[in-house]
N, C-alpha and C. Protein backbone atom coordinates (compact mmCIF):
# COMPACT_ATOMS: atom_id res chain seq x y z
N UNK A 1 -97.86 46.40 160.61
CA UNK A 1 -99.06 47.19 160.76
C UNK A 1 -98.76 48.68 160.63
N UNK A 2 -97.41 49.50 160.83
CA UNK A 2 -97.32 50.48 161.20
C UNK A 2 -97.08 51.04 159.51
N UNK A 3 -96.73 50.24 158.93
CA UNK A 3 -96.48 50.46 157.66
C UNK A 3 -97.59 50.70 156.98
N UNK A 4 -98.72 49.92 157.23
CA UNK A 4 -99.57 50.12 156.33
C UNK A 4 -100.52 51.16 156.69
N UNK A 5 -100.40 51.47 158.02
CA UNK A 5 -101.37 52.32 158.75
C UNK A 5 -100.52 53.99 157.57
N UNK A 6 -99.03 53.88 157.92
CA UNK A 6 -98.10 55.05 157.23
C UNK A 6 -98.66 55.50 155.76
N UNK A 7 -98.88 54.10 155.01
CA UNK A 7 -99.05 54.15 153.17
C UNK A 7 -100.75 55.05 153.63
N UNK A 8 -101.71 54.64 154.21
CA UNK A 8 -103.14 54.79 154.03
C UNK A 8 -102.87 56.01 154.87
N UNK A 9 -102.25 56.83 155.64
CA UNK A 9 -102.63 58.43 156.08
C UNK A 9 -101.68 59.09 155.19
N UNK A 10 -100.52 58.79 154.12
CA UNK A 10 -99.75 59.14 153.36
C UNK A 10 -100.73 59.35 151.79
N UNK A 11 -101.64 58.40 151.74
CA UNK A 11 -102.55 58.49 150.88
C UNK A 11 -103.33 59.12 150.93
N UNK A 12 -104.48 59.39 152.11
CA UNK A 12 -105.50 59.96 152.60
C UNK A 12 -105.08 61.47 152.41
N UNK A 13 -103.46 62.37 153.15
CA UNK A 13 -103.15 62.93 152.83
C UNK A 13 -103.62 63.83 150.97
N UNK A 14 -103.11 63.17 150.66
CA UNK A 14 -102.89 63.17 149.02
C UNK A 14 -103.66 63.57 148.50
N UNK A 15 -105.36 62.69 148.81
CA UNK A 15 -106.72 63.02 147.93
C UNK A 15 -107.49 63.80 148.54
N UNK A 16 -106.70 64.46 150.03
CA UNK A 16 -107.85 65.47 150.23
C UNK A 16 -107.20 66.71 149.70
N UNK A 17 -105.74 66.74 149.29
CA UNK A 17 -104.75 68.19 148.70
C UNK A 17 -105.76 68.08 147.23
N UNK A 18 -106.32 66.84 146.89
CA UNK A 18 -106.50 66.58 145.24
C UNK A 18 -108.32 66.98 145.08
N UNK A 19 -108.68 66.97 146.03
CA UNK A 19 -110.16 67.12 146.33
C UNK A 19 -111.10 65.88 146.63
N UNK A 20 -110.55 64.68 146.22
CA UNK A 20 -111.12 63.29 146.16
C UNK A 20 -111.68 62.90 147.76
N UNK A 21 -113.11 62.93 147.75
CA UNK A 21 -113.83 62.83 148.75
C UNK A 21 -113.75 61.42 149.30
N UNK A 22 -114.02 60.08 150.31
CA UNK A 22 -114.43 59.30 150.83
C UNK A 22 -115.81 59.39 151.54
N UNK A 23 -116.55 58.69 151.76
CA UNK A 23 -118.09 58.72 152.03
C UNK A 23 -118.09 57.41 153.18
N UNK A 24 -118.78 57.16 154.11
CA UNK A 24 -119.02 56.10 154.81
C UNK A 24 -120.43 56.20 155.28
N UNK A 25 -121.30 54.74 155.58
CA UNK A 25 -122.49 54.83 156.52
C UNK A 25 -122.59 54.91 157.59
N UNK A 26 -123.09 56.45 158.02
CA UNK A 26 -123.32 56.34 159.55
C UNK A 26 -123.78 55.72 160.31
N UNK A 27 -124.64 55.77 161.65
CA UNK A 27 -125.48 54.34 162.42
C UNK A 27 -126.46 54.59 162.10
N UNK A 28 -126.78 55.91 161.67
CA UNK A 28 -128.42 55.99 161.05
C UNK A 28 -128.50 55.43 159.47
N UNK A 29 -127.60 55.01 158.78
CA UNK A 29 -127.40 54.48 157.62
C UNK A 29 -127.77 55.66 156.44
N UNK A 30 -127.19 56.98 156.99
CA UNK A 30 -126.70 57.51 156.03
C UNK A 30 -125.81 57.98 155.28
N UNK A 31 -124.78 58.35 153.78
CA UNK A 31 -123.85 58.83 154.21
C UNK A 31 -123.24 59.85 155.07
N UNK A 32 -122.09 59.62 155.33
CA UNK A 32 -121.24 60.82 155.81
C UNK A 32 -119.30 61.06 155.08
N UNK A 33 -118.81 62.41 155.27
CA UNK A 33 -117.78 62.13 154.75
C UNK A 33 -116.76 61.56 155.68
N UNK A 34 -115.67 61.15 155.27
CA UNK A 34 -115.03 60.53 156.56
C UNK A 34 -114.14 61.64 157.43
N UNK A 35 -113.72 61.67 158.81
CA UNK A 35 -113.29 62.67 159.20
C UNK A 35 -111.66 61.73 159.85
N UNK A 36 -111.57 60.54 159.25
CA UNK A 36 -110.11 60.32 159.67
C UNK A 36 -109.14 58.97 159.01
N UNK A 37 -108.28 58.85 159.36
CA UNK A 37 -107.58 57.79 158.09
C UNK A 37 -107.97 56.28 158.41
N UNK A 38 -108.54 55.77 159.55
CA UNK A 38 -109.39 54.67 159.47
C UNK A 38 -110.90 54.43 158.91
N UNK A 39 -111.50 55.75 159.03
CA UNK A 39 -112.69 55.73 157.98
C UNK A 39 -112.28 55.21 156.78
N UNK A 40 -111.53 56.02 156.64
CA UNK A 40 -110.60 55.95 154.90
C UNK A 40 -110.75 54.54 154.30
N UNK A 41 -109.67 53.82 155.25
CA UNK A 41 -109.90 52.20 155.19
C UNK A 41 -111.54 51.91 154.86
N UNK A 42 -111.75 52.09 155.73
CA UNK A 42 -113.46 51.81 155.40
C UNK A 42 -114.11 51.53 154.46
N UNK A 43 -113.70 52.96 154.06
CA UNK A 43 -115.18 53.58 152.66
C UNK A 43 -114.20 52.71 151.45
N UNK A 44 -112.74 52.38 151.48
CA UNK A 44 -112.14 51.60 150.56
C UNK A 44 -112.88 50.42 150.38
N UNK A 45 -112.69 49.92 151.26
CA UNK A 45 -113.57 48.22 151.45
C UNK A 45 -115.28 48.31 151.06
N UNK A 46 -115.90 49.50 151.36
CA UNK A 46 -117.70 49.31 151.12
C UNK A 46 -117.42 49.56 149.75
N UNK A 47 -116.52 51.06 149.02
CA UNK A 47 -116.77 50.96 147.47
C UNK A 47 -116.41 49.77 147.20
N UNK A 48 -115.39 48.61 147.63
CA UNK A 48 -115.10 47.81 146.81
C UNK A 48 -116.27 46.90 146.90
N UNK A 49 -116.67 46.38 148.02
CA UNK A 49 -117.96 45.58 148.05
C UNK A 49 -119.61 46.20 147.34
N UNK A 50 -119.15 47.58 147.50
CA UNK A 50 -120.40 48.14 146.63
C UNK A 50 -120.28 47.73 145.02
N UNK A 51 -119.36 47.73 144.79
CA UNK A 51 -118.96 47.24 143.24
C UNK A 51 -119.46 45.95 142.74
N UNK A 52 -118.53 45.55 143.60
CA UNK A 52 -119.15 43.60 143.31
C UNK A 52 -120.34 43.61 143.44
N UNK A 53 -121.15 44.13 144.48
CA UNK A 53 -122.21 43.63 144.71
C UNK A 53 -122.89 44.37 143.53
N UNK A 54 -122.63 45.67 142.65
CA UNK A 54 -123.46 45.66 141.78
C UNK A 54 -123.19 44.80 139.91
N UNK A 55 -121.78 44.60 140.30
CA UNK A 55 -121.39 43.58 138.22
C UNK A 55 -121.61 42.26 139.05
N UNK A 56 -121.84 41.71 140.30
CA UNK A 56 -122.32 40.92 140.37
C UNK A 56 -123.38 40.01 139.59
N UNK A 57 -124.04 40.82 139.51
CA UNK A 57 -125.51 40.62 139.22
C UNK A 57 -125.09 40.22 137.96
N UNK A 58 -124.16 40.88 137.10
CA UNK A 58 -124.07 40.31 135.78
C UNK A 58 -123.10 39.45 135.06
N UNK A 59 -123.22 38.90 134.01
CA UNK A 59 -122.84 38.01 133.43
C UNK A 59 -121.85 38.31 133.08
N UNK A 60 -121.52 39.69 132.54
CA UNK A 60 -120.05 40.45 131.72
C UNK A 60 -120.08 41.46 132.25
N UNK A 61 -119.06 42.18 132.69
CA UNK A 61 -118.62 43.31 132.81
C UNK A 61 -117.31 43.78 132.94
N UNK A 62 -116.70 45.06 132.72
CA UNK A 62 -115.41 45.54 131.70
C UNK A 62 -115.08 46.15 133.14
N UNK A 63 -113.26 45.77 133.37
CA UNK A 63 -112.80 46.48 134.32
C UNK A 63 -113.40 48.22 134.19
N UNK A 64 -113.29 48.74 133.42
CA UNK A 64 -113.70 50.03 133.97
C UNK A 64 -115.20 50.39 134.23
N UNK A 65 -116.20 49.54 134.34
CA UNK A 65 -117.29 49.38 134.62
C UNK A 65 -117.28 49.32 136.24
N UNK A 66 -116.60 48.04 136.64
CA UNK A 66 -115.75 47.98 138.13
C UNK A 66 -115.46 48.77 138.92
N UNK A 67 -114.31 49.67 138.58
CA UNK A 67 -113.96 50.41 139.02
C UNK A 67 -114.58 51.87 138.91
N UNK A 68 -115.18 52.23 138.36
CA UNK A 68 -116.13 53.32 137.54
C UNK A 68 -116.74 53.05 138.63
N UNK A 69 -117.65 52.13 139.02
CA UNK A 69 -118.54 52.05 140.26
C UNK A 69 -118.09 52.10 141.38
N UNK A 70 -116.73 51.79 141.59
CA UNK A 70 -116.25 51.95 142.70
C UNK A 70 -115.78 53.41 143.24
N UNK A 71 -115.50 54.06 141.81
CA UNK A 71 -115.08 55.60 142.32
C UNK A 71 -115.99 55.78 142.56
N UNK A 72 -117.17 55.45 141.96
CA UNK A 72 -118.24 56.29 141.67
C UNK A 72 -118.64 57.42 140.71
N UNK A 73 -118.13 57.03 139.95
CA UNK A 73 -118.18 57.93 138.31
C UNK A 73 -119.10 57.03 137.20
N UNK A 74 -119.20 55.52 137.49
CA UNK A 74 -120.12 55.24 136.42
C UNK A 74 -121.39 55.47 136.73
N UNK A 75 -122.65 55.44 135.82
CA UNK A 75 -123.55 55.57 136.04
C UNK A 75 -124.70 54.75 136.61
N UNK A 76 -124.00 53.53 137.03
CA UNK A 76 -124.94 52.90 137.78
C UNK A 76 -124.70 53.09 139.47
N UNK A 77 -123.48 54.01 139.44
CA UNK A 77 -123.04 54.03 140.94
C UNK A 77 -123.89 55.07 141.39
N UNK A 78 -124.96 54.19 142.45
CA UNK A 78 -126.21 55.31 143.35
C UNK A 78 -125.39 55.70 144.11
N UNK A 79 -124.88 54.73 144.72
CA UNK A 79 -124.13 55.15 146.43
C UNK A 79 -122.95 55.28 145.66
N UNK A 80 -122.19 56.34 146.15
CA UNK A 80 -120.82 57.09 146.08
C UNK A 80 -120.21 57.20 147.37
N UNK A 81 -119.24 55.83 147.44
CA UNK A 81 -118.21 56.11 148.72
C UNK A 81 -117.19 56.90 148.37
N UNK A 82 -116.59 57.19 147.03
CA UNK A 82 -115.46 57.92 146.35
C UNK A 82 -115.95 58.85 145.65
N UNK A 83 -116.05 59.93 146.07
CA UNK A 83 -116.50 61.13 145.19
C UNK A 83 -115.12 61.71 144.41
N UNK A 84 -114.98 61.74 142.73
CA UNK A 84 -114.12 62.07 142.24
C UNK A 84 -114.11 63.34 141.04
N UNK A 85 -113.58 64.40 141.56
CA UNK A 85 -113.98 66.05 140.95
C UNK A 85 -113.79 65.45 139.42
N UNK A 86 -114.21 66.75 139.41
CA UNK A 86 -114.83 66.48 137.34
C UNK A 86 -113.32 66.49 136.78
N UNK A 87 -112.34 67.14 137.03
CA UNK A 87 -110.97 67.49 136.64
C UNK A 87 -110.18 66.62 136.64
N UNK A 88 -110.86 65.37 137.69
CA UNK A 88 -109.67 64.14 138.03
C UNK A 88 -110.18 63.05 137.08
N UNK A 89 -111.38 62.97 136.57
CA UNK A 89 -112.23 61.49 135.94
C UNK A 89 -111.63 61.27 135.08
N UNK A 90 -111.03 62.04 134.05
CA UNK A 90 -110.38 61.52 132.46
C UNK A 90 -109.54 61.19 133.15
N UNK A 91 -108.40 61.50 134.03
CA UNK A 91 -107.29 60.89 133.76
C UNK A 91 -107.35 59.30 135.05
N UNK A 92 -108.68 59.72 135.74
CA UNK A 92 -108.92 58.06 136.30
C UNK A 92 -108.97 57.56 135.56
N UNK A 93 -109.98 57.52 134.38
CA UNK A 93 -110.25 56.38 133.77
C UNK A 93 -108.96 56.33 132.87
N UNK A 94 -108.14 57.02 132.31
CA UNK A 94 -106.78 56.42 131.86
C UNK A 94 -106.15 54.99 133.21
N UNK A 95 -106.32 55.74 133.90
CA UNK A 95 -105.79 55.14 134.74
C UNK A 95 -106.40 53.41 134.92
N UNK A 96 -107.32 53.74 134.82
CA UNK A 96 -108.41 52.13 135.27
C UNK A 96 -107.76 51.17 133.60
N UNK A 97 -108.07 51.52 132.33
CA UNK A 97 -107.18 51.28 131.22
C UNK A 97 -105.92 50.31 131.23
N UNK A 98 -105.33 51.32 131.95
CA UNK A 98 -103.59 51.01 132.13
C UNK A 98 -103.29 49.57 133.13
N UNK A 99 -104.54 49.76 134.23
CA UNK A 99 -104.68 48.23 134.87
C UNK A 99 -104.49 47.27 134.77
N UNK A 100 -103.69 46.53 134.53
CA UNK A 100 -103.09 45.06 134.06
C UNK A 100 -104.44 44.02 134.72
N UNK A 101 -105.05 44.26 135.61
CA UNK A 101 -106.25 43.03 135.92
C UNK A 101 -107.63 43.51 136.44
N UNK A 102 -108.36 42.59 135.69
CA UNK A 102 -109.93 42.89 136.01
C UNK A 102 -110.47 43.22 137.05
N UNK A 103 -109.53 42.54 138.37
CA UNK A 103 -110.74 42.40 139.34
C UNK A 103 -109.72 43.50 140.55
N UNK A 104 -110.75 43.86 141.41
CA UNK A 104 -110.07 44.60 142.26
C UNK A 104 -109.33 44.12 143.24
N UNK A 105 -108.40 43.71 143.53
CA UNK A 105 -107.63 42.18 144.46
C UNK A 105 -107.71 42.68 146.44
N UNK A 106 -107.60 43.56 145.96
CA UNK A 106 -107.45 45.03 147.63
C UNK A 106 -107.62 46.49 147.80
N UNK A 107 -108.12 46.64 148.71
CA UNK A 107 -107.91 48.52 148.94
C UNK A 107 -106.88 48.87 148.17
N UNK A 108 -105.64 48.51 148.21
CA UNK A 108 -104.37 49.57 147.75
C UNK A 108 -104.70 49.44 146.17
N UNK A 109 -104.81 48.42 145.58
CA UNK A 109 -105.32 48.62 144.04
C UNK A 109 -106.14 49.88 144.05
N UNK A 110 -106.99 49.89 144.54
CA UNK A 110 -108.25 50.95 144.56
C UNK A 110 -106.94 52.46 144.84
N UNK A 111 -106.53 53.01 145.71
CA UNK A 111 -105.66 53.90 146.39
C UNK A 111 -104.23 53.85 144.73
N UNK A 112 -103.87 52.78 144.06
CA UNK A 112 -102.62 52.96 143.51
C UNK A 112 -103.62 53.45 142.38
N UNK A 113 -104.66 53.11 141.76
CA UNK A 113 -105.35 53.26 140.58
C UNK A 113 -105.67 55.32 140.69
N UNK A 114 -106.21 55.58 141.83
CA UNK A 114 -105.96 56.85 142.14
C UNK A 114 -105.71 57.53 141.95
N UNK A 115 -103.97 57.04 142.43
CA UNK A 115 -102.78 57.62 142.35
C UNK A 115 -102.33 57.69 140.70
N UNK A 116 -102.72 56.84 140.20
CA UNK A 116 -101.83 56.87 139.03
C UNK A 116 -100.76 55.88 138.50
N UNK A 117 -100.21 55.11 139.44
CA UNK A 117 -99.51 54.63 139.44
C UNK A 117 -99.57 53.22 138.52
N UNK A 118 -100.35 53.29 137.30
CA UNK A 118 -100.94 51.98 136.59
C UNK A 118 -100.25 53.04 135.61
């Protein structure tokens, strides 16, 4: 546990030096930004379920469609748990590209795709 708690405030770290926002629903069910590294966790898991729940709906859709919604850079993404500056999007979506698999398997996919590390 201590490990993974280490990788996700080692990360969290990272994208706020980079500008990369996180978003969560408050109890009034609006957003807010997150103010700590278990939010973080959080808003990982709602973009990812915000995703599915929107290529759900369809029959085909292209990993970077996926993930595009999950940063929140494609254009069907209303709700934005990942707000990602204009400076960082080209080289996300290189990044989403480089992805060896369609589907999003976990948070850290979401956090390594980020990073770069594809």
């Amino acid at each position: 546990m201590a490990n993974r708690k280490e990788y996700y405030e080692k990360n969290y770290k990272i994208f706020k030096e980079r500008q990369i926002k996180f978003y969560i629903d408050d109890k009034n069910g609006k957003m807010r930004e997150i103010a700590n590294q278990d939010e973080f966790f959080t808003s990982l898991r709602e973009a990812t379920d915000y995703a599915y729940e929107i290529v759900g709906k369809k029959w085909f859709y292209t990993k970077r469609k996926l993930f595009g919604i999950a940063f929140g850079i494609d254009k069907e993404a209303k709700t934005k748990y990942i707000s990602v500056p204009e400076k960082e999007k080209k080289n996300i979506l290189k990044n989403i590209d480089k992805y060896p698999e369609k589907n999003i398997e976990n948070r850290c996919v979401l956090v390594e795709v980020l990073k770069g590390n594809y």
